[in-house]
C-alpha atoms as a PDB file:
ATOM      1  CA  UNK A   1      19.327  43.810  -8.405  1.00  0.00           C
ATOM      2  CA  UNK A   2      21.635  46.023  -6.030  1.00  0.00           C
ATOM      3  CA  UNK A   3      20.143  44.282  -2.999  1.00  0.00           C
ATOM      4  CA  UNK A   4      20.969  40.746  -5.061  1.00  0.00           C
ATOM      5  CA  UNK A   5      24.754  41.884  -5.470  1.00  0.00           C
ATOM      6  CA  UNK A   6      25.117  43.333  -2.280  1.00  0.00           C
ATOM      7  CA  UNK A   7      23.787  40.114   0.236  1.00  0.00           C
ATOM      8  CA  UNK A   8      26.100  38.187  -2.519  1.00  0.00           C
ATOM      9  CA  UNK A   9      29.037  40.696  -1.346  1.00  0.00           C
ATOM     10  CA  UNK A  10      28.041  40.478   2.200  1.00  0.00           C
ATOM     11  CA  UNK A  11      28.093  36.246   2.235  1.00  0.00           C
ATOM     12  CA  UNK A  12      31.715  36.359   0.395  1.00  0.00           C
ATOM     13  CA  UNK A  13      32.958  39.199   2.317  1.00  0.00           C
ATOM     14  CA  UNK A  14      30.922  36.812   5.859  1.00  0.00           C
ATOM     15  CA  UNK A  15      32.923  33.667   3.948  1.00  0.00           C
ATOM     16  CA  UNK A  16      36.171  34.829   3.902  1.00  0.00           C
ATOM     17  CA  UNK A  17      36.641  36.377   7.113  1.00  0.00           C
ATOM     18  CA  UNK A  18      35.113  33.103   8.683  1.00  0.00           C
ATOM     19  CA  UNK A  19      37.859  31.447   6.059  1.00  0.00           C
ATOM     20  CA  UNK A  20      40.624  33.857   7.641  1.00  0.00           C
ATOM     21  CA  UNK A  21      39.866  33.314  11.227  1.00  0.00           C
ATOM     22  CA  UNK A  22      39.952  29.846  10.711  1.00  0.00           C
ATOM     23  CA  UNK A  23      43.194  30.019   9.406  1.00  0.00           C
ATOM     24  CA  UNK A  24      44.461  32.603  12.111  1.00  0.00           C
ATOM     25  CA  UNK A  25      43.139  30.406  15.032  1.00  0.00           C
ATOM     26  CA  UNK A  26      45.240  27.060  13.116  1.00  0.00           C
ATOM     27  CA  UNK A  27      48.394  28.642  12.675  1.00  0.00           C
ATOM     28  CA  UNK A  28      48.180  30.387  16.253  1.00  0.00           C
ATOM     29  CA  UNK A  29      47.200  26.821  17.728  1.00  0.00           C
ATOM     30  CA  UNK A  30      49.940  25.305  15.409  1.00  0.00           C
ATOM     31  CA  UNK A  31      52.853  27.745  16.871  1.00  0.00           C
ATOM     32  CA  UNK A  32      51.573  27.245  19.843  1.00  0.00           C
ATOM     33  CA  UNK A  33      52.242  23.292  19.495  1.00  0.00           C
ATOM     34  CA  UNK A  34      55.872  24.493  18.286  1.00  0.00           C
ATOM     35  CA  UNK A  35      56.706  26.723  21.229  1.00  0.00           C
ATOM     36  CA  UNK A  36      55.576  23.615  23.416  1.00  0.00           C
ATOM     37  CA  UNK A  37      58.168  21.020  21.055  1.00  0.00           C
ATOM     38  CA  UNK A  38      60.718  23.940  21.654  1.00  0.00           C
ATOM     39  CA  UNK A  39      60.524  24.279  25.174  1.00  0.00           C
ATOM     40  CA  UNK A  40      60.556  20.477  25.787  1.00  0.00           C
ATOM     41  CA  UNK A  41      63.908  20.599  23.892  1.00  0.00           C
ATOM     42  CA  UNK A  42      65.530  23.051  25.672  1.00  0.00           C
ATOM     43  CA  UNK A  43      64.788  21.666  28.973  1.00  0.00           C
ATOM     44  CA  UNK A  44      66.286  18.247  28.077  1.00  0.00           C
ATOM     45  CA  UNK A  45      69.241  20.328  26.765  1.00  0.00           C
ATOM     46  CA  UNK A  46      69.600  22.440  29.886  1.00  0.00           C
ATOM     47  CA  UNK A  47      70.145  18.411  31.447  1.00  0.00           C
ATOM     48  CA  UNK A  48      72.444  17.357  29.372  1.00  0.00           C
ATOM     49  CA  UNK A  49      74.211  20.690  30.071  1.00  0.00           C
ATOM     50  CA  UNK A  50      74.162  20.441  33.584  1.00  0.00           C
ATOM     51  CA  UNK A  51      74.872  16.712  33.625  1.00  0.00           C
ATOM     52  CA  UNK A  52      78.022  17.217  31.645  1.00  0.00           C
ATOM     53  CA  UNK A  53      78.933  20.188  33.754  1.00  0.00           C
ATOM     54  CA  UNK A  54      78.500  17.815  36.701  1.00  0.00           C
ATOM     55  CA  UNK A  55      81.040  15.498  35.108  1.00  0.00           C
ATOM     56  CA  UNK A  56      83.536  18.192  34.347  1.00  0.00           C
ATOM     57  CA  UNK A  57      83.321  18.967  37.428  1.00  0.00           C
ATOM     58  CA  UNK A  58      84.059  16.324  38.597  1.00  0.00           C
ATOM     59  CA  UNK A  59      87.160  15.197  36.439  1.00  0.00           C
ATOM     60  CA  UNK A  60      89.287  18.311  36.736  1.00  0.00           C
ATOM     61  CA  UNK A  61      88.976  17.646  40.380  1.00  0.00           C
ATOM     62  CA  UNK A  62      90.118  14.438  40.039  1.00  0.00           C
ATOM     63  CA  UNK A  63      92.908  15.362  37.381  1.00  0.00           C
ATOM     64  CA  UNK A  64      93.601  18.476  39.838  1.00  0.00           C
ATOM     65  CA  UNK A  65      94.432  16.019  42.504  1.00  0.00           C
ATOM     66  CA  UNK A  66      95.940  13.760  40.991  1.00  0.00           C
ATOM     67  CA  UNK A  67      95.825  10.846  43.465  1.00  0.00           C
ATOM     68  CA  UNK A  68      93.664   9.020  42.693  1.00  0.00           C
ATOM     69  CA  UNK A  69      95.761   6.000  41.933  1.00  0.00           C
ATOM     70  CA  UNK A  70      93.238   3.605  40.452  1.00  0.00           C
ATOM     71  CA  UNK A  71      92.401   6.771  37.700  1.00  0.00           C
ATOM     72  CA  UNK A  72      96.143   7.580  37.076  1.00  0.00           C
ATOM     73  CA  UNK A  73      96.484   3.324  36.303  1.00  0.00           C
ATOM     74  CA  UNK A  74      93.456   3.007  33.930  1.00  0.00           C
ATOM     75  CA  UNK A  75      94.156   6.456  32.420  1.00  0.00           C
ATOM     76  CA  UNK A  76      97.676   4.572  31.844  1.00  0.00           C
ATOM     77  CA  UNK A  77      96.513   1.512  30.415  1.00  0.00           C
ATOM     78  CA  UNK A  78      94.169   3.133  28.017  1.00  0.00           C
ATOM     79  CA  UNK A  79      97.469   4.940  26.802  1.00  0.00           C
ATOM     80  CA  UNK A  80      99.337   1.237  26.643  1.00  0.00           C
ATOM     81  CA  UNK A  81     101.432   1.221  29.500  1.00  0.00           C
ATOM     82  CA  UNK A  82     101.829  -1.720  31.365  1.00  0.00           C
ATOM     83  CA  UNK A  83     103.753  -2.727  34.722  1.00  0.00           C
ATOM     84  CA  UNK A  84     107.259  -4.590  33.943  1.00  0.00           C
ATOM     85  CA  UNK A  85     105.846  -7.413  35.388  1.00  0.00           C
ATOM     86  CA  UNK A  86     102.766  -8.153  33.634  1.00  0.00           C
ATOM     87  CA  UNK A  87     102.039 -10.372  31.084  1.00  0.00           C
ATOM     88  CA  UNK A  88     100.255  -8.193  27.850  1.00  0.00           C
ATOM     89  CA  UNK A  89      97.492 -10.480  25.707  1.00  0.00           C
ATOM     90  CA  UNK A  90      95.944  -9.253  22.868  1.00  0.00           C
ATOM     91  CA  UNK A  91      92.563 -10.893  21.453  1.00  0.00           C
ATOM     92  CA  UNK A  92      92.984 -11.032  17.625  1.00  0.00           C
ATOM     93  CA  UNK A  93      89.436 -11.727  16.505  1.00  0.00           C
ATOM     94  CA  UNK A  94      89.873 -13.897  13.184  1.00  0.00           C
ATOM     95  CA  UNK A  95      86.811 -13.263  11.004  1.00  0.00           C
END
């Protein structure tokens, strides 16, 4: 009867280590997948960062200068200005 209970106790005990490996090995595999999401992330951040870096960059040059006359006129017109001479027409959209 003792040999009965203990090959019982040795296929549960067999069972759930098997059962916890199993799990150990998923959530390692699933972290891994995470990490992998993660890293993918952060390098398309790390663009973006550099990319808009780039284009800082670039403007306070441009606004360090300031000669750029074709900038300093749009910059002007997207504030309303408008030469004495010119002729303003506003598109009313009638929906």
């Amino acid at each position: 009867m003792k040999a009965v209970k203990k090959k019982r106790k040795s296929i549960l005990l067999r069972i759930a280590a098997f059962a916890l490996a199993v799990y150990l090995v998923g959530s390692l595999v699933n972290l891994q997948l995470q990490i992998s999401a993660k890293e993918n992330e952060l390098n398309d951040l790390n663009e973006q960062h550099r990319e808009q870096t780039l284009k800082n960059e670039d403007l306070s040059a441009l606004l360090d200068s300031g000669e750029d006359p074709e900038y300093i006129e749009r910059m002007a017109r997207e504030m309303g200005y408008v030469y004495p001479d010119e002729q303003v027409i506003v598109a009313i959209n009638g929906n």
